[in-house]
N, C-alpha and C. Protein backbone atom coordinates (compact mmCIF):
# COMPACT_ATOMS: atom_id res chain seq x y z
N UNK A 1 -20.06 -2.37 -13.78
CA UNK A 1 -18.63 -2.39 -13.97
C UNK A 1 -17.99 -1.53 -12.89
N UNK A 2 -16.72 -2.04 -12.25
CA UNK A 2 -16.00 -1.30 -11.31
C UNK A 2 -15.39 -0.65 -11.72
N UNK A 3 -14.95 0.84 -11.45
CA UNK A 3 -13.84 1.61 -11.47
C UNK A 3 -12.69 1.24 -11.99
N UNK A 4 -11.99 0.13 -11.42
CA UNK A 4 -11.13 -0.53 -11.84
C UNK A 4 -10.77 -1.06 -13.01
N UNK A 5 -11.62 -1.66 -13.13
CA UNK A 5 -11.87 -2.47 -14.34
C UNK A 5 -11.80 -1.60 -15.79
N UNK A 6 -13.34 -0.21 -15.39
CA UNK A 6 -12.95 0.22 -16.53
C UNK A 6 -11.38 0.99 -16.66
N UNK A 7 -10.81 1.06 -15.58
CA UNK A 7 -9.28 2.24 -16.12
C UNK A 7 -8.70 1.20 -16.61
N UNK A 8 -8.45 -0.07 -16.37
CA UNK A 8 -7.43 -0.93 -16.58
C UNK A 8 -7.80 -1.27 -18.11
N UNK A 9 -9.26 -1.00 -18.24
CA UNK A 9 -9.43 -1.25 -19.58
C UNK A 9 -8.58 -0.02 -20.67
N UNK A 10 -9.10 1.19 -20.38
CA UNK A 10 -8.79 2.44 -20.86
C UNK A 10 -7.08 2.24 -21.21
N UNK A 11 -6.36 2.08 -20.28
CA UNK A 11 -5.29 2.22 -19.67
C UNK A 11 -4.59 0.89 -20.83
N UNK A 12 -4.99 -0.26 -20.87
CA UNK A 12 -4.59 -1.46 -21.73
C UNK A 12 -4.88 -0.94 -23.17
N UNK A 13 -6.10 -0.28 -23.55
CA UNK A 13 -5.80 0.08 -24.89
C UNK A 13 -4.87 1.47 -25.48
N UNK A 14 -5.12 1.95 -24.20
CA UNK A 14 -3.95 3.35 -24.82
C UNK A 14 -2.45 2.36 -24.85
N UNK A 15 -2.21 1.57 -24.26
CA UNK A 15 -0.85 1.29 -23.97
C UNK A 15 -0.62 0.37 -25.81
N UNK A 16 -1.96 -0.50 -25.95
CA UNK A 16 -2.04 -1.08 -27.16
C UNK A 16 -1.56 -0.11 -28.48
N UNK A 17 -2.59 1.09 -28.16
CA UNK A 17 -2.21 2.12 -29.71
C UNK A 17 -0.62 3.17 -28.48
N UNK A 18 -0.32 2.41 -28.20
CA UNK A 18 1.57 3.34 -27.94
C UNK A 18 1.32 4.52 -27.36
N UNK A 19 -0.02 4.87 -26.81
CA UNK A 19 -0.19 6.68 -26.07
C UNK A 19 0.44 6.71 -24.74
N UNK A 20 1.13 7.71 -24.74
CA UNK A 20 1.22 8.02 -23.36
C UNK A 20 0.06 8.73 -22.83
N UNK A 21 -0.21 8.88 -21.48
CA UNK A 21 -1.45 9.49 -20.95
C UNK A 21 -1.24 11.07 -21.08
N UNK A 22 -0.27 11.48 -21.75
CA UNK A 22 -0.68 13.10 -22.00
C UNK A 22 -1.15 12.98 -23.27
N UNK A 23 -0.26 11.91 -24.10
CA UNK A 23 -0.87 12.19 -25.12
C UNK A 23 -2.56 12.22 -25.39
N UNK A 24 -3.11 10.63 -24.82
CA UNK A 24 -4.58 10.74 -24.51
C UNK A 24 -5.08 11.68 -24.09
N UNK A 25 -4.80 12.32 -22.75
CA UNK A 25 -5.38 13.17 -22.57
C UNK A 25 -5.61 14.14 -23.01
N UNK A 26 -4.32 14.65 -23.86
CA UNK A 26 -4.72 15.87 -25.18
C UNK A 26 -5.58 15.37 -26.13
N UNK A 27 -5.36 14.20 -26.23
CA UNK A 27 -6.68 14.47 -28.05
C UNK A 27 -8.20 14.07 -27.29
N UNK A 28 -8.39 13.60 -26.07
CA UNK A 28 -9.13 13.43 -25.49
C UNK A 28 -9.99 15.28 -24.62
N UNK A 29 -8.99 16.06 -25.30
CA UNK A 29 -9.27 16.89 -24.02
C UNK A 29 -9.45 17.07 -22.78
N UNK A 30 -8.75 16.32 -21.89
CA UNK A 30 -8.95 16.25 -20.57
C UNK A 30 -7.70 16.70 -20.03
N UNK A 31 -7.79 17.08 -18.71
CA UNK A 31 -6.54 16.89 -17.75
C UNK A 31 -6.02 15.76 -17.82
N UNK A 32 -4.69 15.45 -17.77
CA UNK A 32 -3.51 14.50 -17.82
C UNK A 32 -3.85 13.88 -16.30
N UNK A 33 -3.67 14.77 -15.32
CA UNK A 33 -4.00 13.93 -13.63
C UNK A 33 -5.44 13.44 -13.39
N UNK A 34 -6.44 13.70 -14.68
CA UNK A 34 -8.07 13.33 -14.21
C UNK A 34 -7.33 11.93 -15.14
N UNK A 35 -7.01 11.70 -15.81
CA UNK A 35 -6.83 10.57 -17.21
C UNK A 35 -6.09 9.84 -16.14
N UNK A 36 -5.24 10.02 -15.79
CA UNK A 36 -4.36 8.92 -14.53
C UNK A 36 -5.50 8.57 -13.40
N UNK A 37 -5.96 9.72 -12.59
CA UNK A 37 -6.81 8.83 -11.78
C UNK A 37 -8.04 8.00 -12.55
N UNK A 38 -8.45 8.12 -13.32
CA UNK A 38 -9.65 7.24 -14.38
C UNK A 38 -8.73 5.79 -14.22
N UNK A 39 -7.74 5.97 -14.71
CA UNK A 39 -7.28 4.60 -15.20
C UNK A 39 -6.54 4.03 -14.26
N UNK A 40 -6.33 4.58 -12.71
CA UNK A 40 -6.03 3.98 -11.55
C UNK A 40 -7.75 3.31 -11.01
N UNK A 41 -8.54 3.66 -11.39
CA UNK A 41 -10.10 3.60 -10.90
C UNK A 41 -10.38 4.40 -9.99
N UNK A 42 -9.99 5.43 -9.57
CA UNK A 42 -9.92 5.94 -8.34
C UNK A 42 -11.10 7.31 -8.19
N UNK A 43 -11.52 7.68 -9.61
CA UNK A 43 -12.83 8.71 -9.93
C UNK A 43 -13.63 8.20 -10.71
N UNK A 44 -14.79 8.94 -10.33
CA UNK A 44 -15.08 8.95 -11.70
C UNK A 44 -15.29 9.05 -12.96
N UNK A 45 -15.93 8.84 -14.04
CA UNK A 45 -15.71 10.00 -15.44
C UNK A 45 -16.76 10.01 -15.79
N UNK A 46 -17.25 11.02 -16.26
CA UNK A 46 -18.58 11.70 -16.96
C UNK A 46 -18.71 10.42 -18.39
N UNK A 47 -19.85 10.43 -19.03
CA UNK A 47 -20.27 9.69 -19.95
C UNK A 47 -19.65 10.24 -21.20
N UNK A 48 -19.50 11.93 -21.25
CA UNK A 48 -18.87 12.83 -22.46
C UNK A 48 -17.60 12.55 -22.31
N UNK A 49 -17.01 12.18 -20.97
CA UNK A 49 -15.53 12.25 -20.94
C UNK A 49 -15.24 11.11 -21.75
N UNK A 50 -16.20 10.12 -21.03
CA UNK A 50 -15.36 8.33 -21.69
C UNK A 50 -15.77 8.30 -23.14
N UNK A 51 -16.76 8.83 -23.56
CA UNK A 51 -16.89 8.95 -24.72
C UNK A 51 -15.61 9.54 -25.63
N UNK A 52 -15.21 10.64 -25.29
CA UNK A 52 -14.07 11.57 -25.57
C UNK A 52 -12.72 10.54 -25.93
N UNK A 53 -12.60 9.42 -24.67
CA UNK A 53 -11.31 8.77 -24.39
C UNK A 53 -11.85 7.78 -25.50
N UNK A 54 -12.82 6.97 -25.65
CA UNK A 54 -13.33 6.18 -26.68
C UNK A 54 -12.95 5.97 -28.26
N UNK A 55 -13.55 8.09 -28.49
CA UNK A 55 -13.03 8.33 -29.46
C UNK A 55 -11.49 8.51 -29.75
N UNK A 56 -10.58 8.80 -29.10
CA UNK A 56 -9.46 8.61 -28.90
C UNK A 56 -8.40 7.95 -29.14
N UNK A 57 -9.14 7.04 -29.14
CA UNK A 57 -8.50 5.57 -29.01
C UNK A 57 -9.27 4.71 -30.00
N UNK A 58 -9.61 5.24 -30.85
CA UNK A 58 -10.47 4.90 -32.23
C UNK A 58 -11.32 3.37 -31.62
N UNK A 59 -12.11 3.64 -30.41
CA UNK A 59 -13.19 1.97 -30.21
C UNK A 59 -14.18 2.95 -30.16
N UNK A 60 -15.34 1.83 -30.30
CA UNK A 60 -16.82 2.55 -29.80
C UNK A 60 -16.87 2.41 -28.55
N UNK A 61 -17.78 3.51 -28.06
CA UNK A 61 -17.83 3.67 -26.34
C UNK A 61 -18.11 2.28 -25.84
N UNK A 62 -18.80 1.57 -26.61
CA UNK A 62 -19.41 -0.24 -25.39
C UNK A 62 -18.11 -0.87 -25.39
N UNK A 63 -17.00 -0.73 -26.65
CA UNK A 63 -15.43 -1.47 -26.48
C UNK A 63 -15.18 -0.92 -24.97
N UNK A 64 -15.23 -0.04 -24.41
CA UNK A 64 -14.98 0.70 -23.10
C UNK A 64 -15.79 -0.25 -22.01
N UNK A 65 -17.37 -0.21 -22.16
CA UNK A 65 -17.99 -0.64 -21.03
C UNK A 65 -18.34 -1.73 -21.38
N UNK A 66 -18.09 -2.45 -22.06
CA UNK A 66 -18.27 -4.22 -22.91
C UNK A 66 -17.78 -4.54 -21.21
N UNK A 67 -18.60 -5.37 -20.28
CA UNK A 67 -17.75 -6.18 -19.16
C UNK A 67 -17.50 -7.83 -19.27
N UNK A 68 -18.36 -7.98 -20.47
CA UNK A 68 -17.92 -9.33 -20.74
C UNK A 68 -16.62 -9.33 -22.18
N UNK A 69 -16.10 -8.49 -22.36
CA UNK A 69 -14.99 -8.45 -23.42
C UNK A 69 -13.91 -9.51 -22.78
N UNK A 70 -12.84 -10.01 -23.95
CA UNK A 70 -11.78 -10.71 -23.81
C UNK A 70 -10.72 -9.97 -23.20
N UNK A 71 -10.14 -10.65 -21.92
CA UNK A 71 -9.39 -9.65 -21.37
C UNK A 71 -7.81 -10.01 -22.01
N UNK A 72 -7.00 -8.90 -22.09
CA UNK A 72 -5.56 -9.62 -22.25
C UNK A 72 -4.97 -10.30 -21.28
N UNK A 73 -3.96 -10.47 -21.93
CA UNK A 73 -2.83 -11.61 -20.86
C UNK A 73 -2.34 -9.82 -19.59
N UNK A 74 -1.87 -8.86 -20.43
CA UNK A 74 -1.72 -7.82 -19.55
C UNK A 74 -2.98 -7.84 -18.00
N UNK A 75 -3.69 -7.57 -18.83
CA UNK A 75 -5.01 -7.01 -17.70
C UNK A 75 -5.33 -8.57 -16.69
N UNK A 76 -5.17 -9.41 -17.24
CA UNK A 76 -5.10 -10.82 -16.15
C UNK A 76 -4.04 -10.82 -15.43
N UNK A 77 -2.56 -10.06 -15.65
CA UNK A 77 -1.75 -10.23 -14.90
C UNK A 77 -1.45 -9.01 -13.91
N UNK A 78 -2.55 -7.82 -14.24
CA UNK A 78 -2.70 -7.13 -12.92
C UNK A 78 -3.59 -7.14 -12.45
N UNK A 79 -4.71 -7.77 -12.78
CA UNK A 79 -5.75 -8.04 -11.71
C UNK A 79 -4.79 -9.00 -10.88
N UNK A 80 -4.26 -10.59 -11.19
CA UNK A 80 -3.40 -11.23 -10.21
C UNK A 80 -2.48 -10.63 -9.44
N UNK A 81 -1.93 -9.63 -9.92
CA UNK A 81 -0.93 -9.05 -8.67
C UNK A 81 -1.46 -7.86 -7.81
N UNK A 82 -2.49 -7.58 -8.33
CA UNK A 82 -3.57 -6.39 -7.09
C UNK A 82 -3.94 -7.21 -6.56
N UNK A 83 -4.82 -9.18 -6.99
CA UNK A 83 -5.24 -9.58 -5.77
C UNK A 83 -4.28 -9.92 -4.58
N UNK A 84 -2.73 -10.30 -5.33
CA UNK A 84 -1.94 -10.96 -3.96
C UNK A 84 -1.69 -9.57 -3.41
N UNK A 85 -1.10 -8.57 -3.92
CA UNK A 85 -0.71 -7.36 -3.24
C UNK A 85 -2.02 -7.61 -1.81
N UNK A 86 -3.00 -7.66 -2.36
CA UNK A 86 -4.37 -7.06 -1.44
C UNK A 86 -4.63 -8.74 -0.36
N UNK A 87 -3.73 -9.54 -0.14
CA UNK A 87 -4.01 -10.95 0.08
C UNK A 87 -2.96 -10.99 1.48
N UNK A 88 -3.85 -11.66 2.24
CA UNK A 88 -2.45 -11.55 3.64
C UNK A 88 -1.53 -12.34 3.10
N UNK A 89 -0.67 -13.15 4.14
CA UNK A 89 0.86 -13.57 3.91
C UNK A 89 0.24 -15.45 3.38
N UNK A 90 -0.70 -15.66 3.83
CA UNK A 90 -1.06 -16.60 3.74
C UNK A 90 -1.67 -17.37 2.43
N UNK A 91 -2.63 -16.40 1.98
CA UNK A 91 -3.39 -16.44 1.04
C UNK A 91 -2.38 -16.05 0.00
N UNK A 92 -1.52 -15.45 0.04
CA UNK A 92 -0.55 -15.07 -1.14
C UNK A 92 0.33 -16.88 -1.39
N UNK A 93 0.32 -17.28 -0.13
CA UNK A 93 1.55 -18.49 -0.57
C UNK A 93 0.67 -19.52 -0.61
N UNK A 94 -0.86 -19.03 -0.83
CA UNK A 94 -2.19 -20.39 -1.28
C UNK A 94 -2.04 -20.15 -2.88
N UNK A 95 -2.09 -18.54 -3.20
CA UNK A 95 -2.01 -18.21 -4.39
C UNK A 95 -0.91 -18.82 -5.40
N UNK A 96 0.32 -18.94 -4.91
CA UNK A 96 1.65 -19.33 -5.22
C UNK A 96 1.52 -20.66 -5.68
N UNK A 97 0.97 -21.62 -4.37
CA UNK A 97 0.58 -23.06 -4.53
C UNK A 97 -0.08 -23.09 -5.93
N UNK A 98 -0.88 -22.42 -6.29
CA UNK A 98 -2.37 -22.72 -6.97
C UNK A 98 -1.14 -22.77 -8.63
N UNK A 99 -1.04 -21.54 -8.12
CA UNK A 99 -0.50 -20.98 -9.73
C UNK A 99 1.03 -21.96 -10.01
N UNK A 100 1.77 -22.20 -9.30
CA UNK A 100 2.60 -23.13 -9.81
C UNK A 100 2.47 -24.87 -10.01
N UNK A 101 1.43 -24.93 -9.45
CA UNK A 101 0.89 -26.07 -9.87
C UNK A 101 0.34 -26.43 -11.26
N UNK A 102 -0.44 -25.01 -12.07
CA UNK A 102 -0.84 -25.04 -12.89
C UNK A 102 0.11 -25.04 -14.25
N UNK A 103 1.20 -23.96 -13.61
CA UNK A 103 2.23 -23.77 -14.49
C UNK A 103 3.50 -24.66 -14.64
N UNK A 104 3.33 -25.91 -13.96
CA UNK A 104 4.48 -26.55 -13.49
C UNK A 104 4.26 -28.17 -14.50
């Protein structure tokens, strides 16, 4: 599992149970700026930490590292806009094609 993936996961269920990331990060015990970079993907986190955030957020730790779990409509619609963000000028208006075709 990527970095990514797991914050966006972290990050989609705190937003699910209404936490703000201080709040997580307090009942989690962590720093508030380690809990933001986790869920940007940008560090890493100890096994006690994600455990910590797990419990937190009342899932069992594999709800966390499950990589075949059901993703939401949220978490599909920022993986799609990190890929065009990350997509030259081109590939963004292949992307455009694709997706309004589907939606059209």
């Amino acid at each position: 599992m990527d970095l990514k993936q797991l914050g966006l996961r972290i990050k989609d269920l705190r937003k699910k149970r209404k936490l703000t990331q201080d709040e997580l990060s307090e009942a989690a015990e962590m720093n508030g700026k380690h809990l933001g970079e986790v869920e940007r993907g940008l560090i890493n986190i100890s096994i006690q930490n994600l455990d910590k955030i797990a419990q937190s957020l009342g899932v069992p730790l594999l709800t966390l590292l499950d990589v075949d779990h059901q993703k939401s409509k949220e978490e599909l619609s920022r993986e799609i806009e990190s890929m065009v963000h990350s997509s030259s000028y081109e590939q963004a208006q292949l992307i455009h094609r694709v997706v309004s075709d589907i939606v059209s």
